[in-house]
Structure formats: C-alpha cells, structure tokens
Protein backbone atom coordinates (compact mmCIF):
# COMPACT_ATOMS: atom_id res chain seq x y z
CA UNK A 1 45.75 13.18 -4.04
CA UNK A 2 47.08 11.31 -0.47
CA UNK A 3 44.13 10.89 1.11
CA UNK A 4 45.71 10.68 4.60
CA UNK A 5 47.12 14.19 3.91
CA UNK A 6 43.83 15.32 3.27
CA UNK A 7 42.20 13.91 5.84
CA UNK A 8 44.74 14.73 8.52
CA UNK A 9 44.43 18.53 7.07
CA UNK A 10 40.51 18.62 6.99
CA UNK A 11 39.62 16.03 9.75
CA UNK A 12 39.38 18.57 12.35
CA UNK A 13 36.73 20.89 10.30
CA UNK A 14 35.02 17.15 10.05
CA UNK A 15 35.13 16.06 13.83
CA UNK A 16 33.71 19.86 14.27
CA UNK A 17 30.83 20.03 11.90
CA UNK A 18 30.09 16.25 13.74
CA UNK A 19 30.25 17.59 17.25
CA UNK A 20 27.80 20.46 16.07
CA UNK A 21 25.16 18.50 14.23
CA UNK A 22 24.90 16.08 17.47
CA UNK A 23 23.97 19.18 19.97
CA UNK A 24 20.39 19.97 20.71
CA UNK A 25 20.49 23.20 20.90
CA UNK A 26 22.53 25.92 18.59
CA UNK A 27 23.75 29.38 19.93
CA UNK A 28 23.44 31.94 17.01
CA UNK A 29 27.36 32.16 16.20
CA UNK A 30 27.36 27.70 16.46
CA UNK A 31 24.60 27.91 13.51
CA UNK A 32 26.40 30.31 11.41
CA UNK A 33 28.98 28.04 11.74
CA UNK A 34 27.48 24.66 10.86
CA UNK A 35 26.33 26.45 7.70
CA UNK A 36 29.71 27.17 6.85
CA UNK A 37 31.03 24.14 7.62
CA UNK A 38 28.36 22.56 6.11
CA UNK A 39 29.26 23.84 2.84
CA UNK A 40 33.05 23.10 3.03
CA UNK A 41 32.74 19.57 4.15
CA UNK A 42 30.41 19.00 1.30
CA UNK A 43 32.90 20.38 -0.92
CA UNK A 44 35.64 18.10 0.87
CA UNK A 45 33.29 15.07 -0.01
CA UNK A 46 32.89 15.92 -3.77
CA UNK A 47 36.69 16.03 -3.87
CA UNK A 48 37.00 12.98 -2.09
CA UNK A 49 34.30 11.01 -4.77
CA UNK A 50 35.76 12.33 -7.84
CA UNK A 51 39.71 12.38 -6.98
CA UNK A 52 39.99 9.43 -4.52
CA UNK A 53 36.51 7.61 -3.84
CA UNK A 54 37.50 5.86 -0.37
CA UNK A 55 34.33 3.88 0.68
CA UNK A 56 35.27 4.43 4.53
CA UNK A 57 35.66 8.27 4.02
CA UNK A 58 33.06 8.80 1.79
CA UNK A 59 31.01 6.75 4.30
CA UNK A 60 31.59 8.78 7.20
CA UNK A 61 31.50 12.39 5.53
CA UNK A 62 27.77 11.61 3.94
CA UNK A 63 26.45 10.44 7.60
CA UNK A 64 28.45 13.86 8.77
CA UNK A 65 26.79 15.54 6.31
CA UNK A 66 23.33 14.10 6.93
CA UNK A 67 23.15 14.66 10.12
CA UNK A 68 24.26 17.99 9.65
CA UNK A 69 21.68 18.43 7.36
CA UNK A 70 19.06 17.84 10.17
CA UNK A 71 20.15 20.17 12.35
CA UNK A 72 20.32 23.10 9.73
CA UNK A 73 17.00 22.36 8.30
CA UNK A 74 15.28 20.50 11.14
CA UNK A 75 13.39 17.11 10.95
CA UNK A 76 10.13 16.15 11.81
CA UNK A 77 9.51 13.39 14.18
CA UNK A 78 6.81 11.46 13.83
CA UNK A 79 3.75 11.81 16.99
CA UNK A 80 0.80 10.32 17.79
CA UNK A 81 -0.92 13.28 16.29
CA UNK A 82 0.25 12.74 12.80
CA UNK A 83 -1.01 8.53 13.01
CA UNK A 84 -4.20 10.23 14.41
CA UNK A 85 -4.38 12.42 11.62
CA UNK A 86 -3.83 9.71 8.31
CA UNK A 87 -6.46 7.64 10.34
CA UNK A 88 -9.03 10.06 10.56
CA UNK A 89 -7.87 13.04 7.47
CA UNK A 90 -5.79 11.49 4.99
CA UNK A 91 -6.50 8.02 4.25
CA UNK A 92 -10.50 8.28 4.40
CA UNK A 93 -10.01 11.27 1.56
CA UNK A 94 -7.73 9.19 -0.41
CA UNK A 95 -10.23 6.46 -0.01
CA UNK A 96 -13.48 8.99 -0.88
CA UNK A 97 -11.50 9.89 -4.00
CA UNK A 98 -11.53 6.55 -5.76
CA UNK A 99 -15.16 5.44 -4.20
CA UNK A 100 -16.64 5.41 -7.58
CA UNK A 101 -13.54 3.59 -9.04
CA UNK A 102 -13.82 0.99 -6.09
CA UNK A 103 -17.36 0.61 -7.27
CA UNK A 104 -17.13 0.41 -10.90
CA UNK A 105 -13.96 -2.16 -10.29
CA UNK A 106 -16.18 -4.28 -8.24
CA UNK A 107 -19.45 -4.41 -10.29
CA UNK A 108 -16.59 -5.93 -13.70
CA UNK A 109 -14.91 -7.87 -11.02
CA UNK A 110 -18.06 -10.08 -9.84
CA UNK A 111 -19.34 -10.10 -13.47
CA UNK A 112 -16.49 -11.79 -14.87
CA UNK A 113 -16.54 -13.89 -11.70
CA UNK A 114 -20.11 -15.21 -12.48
CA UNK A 115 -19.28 -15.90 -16.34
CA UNK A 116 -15.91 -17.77 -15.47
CA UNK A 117 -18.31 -19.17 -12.88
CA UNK A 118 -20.99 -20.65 -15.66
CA UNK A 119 -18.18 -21.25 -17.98
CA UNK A 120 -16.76 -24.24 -15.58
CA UNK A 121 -20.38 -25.05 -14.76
CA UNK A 122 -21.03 -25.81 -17.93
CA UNK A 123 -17.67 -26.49 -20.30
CA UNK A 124 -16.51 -29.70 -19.92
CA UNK A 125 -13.31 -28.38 -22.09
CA UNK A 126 -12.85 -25.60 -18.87
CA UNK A 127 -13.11 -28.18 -16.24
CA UNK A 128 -10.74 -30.35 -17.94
CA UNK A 129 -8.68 -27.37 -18.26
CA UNK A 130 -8.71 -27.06 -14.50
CA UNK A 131 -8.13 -31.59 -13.69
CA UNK A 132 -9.66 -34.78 -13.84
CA UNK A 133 -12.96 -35.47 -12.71
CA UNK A 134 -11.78 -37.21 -9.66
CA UNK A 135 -9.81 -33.82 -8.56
CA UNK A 136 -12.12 -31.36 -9.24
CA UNK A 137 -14.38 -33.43 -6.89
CA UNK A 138 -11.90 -33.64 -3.99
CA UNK A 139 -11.53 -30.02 -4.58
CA UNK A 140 -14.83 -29.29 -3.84
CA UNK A 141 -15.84 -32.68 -1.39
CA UNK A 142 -12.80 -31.59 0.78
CA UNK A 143 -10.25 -29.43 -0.50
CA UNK A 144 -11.95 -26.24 -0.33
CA UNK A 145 -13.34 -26.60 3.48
CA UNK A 146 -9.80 -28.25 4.29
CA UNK A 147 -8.27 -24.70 2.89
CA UNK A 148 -9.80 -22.50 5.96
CA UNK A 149 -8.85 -25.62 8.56
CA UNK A 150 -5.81 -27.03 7.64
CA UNK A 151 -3.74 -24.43 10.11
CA UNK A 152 -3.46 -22.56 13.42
CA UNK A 153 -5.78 -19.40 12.71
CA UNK A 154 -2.45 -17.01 13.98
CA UNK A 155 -0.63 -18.88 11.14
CA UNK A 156 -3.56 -18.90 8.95
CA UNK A 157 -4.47 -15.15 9.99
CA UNK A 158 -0.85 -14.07 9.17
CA UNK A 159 0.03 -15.53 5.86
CA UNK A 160 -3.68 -14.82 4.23
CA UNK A 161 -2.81 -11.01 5.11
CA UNK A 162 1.19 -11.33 4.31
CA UNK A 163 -0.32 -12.74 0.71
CA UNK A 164 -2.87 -9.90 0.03
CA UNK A 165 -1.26 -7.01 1.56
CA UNK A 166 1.20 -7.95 -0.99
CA UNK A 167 -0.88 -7.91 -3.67
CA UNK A 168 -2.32 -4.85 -3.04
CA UNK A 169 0.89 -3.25 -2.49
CA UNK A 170 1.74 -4.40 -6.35
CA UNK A 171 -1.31 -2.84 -7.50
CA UNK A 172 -0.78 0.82 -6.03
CA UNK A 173 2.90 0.40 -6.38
CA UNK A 174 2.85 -0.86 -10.24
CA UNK A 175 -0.41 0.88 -11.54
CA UNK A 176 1.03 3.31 -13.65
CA UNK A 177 1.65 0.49 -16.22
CA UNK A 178 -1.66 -0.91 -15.95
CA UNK A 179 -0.64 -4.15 -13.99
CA UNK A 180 -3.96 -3.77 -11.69
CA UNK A 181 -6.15 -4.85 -14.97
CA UNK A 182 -4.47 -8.37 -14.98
CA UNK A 183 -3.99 -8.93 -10.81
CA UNK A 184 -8.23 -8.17 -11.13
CA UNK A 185 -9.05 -10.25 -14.10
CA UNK A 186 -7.03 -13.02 -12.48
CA UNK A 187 -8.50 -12.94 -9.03
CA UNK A 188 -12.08 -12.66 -10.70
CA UNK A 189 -11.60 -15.37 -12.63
CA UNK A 190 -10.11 -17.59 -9.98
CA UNK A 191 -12.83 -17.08 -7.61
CA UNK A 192 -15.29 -17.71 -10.40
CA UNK A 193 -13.77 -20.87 -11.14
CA UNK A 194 -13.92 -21.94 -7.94
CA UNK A 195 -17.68 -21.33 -7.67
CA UNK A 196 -18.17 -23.29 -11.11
CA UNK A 197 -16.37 -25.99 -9.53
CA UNK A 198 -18.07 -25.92 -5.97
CA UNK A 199 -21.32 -25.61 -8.20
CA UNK A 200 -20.82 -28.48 -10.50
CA UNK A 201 -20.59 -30.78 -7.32
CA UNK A 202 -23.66 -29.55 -5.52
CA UNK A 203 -21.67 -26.94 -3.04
CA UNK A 204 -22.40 -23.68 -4.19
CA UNK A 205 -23.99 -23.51 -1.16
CA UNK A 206 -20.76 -23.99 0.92
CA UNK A 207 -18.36 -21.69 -1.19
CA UNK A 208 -21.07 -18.89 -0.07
CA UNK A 209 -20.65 -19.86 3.26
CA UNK A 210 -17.21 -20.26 3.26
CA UNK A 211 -16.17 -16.99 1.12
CA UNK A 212 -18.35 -14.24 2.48
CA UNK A 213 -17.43 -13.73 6.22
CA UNK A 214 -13.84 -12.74 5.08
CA UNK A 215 -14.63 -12.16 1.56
CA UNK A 216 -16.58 -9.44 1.70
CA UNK A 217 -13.74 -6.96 3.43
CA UNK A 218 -11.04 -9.03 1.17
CA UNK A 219 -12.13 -8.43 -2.06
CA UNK A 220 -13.37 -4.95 -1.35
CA UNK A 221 -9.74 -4.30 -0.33
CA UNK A 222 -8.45 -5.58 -3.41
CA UNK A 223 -10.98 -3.53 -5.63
CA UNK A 224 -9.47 -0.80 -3.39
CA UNK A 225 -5.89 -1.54 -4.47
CA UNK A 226 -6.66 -1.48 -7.91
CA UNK A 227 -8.62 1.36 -8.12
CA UNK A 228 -5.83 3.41 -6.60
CA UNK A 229 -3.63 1.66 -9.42
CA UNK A 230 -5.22 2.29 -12.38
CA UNK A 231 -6.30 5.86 -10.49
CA UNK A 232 -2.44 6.26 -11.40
CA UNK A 233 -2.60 5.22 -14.65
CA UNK A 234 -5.90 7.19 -16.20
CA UNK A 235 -3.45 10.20 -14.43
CA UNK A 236 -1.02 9.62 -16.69
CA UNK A 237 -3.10 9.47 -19.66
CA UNK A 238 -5.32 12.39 -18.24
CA UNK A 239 -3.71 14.33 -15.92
CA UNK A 240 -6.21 16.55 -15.74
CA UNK A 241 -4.73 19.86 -16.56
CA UNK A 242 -1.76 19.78 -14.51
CA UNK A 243 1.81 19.06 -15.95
CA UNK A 244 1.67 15.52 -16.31
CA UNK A 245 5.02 14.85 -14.13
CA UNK A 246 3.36 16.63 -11.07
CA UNK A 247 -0.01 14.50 -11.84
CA UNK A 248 1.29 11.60 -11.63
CA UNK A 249 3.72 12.78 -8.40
CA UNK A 250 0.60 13.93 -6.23
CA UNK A 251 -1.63 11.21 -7.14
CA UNK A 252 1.11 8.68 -6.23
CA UNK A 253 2.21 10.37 -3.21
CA UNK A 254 -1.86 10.59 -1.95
CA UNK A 255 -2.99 6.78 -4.00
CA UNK A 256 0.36 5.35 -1.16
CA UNK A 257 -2.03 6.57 1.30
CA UNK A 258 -4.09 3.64 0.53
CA UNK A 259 -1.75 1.09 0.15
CA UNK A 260 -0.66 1.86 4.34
CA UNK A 261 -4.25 2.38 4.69
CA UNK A 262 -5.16 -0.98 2.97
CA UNK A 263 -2.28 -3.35 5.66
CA UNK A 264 -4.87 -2.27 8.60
CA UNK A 265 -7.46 -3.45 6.78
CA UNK A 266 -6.65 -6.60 5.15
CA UNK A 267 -5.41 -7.67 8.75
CA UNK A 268 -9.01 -7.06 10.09
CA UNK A 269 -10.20 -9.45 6.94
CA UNK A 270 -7.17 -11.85 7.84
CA UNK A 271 -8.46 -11.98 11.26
CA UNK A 272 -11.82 -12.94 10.56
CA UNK A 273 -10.77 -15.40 7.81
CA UNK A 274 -8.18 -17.30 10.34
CA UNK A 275 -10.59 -16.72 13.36
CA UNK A 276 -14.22 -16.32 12.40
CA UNK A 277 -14.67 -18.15 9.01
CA UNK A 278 -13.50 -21.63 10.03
CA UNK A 279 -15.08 -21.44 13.45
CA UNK A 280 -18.27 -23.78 14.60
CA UNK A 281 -20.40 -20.40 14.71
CA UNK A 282 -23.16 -19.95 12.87
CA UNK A 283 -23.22 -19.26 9.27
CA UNK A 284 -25.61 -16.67 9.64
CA UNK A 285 -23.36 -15.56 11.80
CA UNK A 286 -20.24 -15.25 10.41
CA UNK A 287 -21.38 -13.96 7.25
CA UNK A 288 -23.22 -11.19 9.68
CA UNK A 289 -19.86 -10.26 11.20
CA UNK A 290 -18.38 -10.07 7.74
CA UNK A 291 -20.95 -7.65 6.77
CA UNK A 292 -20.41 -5.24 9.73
CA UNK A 293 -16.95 -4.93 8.87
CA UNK A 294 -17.68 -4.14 5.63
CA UNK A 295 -20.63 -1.60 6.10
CA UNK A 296 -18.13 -0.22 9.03
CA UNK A 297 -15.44 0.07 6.44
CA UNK A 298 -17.86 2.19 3.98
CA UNK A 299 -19.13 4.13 6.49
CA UNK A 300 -15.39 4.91 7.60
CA UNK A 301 -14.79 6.37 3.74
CA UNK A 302 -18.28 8.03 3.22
CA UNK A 303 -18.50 10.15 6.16
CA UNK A 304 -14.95 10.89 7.56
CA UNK A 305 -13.30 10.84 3.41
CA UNK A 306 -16.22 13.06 2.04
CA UNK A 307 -15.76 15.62 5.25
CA UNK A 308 -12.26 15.64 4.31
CA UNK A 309 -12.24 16.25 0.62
CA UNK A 310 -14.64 18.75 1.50
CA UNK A 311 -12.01 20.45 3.41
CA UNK A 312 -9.79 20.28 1.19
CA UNK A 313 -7.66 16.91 1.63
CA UNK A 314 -6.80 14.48 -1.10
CA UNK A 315 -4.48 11.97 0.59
CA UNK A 316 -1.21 13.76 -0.47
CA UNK A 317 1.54 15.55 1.80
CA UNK A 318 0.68 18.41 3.88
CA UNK A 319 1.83 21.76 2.68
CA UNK A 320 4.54 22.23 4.92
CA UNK A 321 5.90 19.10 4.57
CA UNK A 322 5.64 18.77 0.66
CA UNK A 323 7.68 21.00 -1.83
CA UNK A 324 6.27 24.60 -3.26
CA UNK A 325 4.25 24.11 -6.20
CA UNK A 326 3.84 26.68 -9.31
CA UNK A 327 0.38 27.88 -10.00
CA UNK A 328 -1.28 26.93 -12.69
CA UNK A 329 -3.42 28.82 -14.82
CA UNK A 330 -7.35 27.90 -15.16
C-alpha cells in the first residue's frame, strides 16, 4: 500500500473528524457525523497498523481518534467536589473496611518487634550479627539521635515521606502475591532490633522518646498499607462468592483508595518527624502531639468510614463511572 496515496485520499475525512472532536458544542447532524467518521477513521488506522505501520501516522490517527472518543462519549473532569468526596466518602470506607486487619497487623507487628527486641538484648550471637561492640555503641551513644538531626527538617520531612509513601505504595500495589508479609516482618524486626540495641546500652529510654511522636502515625500507616495488601490477597484466595476476577478487580480498585489516601497521611507523620521529633520541645510533648494525630486519624476512619459503609460505600468507583456488573445469585 503507498501510504502517501492513502493518506492524501483519506486525510481530509482525518482533518474533519479532528476539527469536530476539538468543538465544544455538537449540532445534531455534526454528532451523527463524528460517529461515522469515527468508525471509518478507526478502520483507516487498523489498515494503516497491519499493512503499513508508519509511527507518525499511526501517531496522529490514535490522538484523532482519542480525542474523538471524548467528545462522543464525554469525559469527566475532575472538581473540587469529587477531592471533597474521596476525603470525606471513599477513603474513610476503604479505611473502615480493613480496621480489624489494621489491628490484627499491628498487635503481630509489635510482638515480633519486642522478641527481635529481647533477642539482641540478650544474644550476643544477634548483636554480633548486627557489628562490633564498639558500633553497636555509637549506634546507640550517637547514631540514633544524630538520625532525626543530621538534616534540614524540609529535607528530612521530604525524604522520610518519599521513603514510606513508597513502601506503602509496594504493599497495596504488590499484595496480591503476598509481598506485604515480608515488607512487615522486616520493618518489625528492624525496629525491634533497634530497641535491643538502644536497650543493651542503657537508652531504651531515648528510642521511646525518639520513635513515638512520629512513630505512632508512621507505623499505623504502614499496618494500613499492608492490610490493604494482603486484603488483596485473602480476596484472591476467598473471594467471597463473587467470580474471583471481579473480586480481586473491586477490591483493588477500592484497597488504591488507600494507597492515595495513605501519601496525605504519611506527609502529616513526615512533618512531625522532620519538625516536631527533633525539636527542643518537650518530650511529653511531642509524644502528646504524636498521639493526637493518631487518635485524630482513628477517629477520621471510625466515624466518617463506618457512616459510609453504612451507606453503602466500599472505596471502589462510583456506579456511573465504573462498568455494569452481572448479578450474582445469593
């Protein structure tokens, strides 16, 4: 086929469909005629990818097309009304959902904290494992503190939240293989290591003071993230009388809910552990303003997520912007 023939022979019906898609407004015989040449220039494209795949003219009939597609099926544009609604409807059901699953993951979590805790406490094989003497007293004389101090708190702020909203982003994103058990039993055992350490060298008190102000909202996050992970997984393995595929679609779709959900709140637990945790207040202090951003946090999930399950919501699209869904039978 010569594509410039082709083109020169069908570049008018293309320049057309083009000009239509980019109006705002359609007179009745216009969108009859966008359909139309909707459906040819898609059929000119096929052609184009199977006979004589030019990356130029395939480029510019798929944007054609796309926009096209807009117009003849309309788009949604995003308003302050829909943020307003996943602040207040769809990410405190999402959140409601997995509550017990935030709780259960959090109880294991500081359990195998507190025995990788004792084990360092009281293994000298573990604390070798983890360096000399000397090191694993600098850790805890200096390195620790130096941790929280060592940078700006913007810069400090910034890359503590870069770092977790990451890792809760892996959890949601990779639960349906189970990653979230190992991210856990690695972050439980690190901070319980840590304690051992701080312990062995008479700080104990110090990692308290130093870990809860942030810690508390941090870690809870975290717990979040894998409970909507593994909420993922058990769907695949139970998917609770729904075909499995569909399951595992809506639980994704309303579990991603919490990953967005969980970037606002790691950067309120980044900003007080750049800001608040290495700051000459208090430590009654601190670890007080650590607490009301937890307890604000739970009350967030407990009375806006159970009002909206209660209505109904789960986290997942809307109706009208998800697809049709079979019934299925009880």
């Amino acid at each position: 086929m010569d594509l410039d023939a082709f083109s020169a022979v069908h570049g008018p019906a293309w320049a057309r469909l083009d000009e239509l898609a980019k109006q705002r407004r359609l007179t009745g015989a216009e969108s009859d005629e966008i359909v139309l040449l909707y459906q040819e220039v898609a059929t000119h494209l096929s052609t184009v990818r199977s006979v004589a795949p030019d990356p130029s003219v395939v480029s510019q009939l798929s944007d054609v097309l796309g926009r096209a597609r807009a117009a003849i099926a309309g788009s949604h544009d995003p308003s302050w009304s829909d943020a307003a609604r996943f602040l207040v409807v769809s990410l405190p059901a999402a959140l409601y959902r997995i509550r017990w699953w935030t709780v259960v993951i959090a109880v294991a979590c500081c359990a195998v904290a507190v025995v990788a805790g004792a084990n360092v406490y009281s293994d000298p094989a573990a604390q070798a494992a983890m360096g000399t003497p000397s090191q694993l007293e600098a850790y805890a004389e200096q390195e620790f503190a130096n941790y929280y101090t060592n940078n700006p708190g913007q810069s400090f702020a910034a890359q503590v939240w870069t770092n977790n909203a990451w890792i809760a982003m892996q959890c949601v994103a990779f639960g349906i293989t189970g990653w979230p058990l190992m991210v856990l039993w690695q972050n439980a055992v690190g901070v319980g290591a840590a304690g051992g350490v701080m312990a062995l060298h008479g700080g104990l008190d110090v990692f308290f003071q130093l870990i809860l102000p942030h810690g508390l909202m941090e870690l809870t996050a975290i717990f979040v993230a894998g409970a909507a992970g593994l909420k993922i997984f058990w769907t695949v393995i139970d998917p609770g009388g729904r075909p499995r595929g569909r399951a595992v679609s809506e639980e994704g779709r309303a579990l991603f809910t919490v990953a967005l959900g969980l970037v606002g709140v790691l950067a309120v637990s980044g900003l007080v552990e750049g800001f608040v945790t290495p700051s000459d207040l208090p430590w009654g202090l601190k670890i007080a303003i650590g607490t009301v951003v937890l307890a604000a946090f739970w009350a967030y999930v407990l009375v806006l997520g159970r009002r909206a399950v209660l209505g109904g919501e789960t986290g997942d699209l809307r109706a009208e912007h998800n697809v049709d869904q079979l019934p299925i039978a009880a």
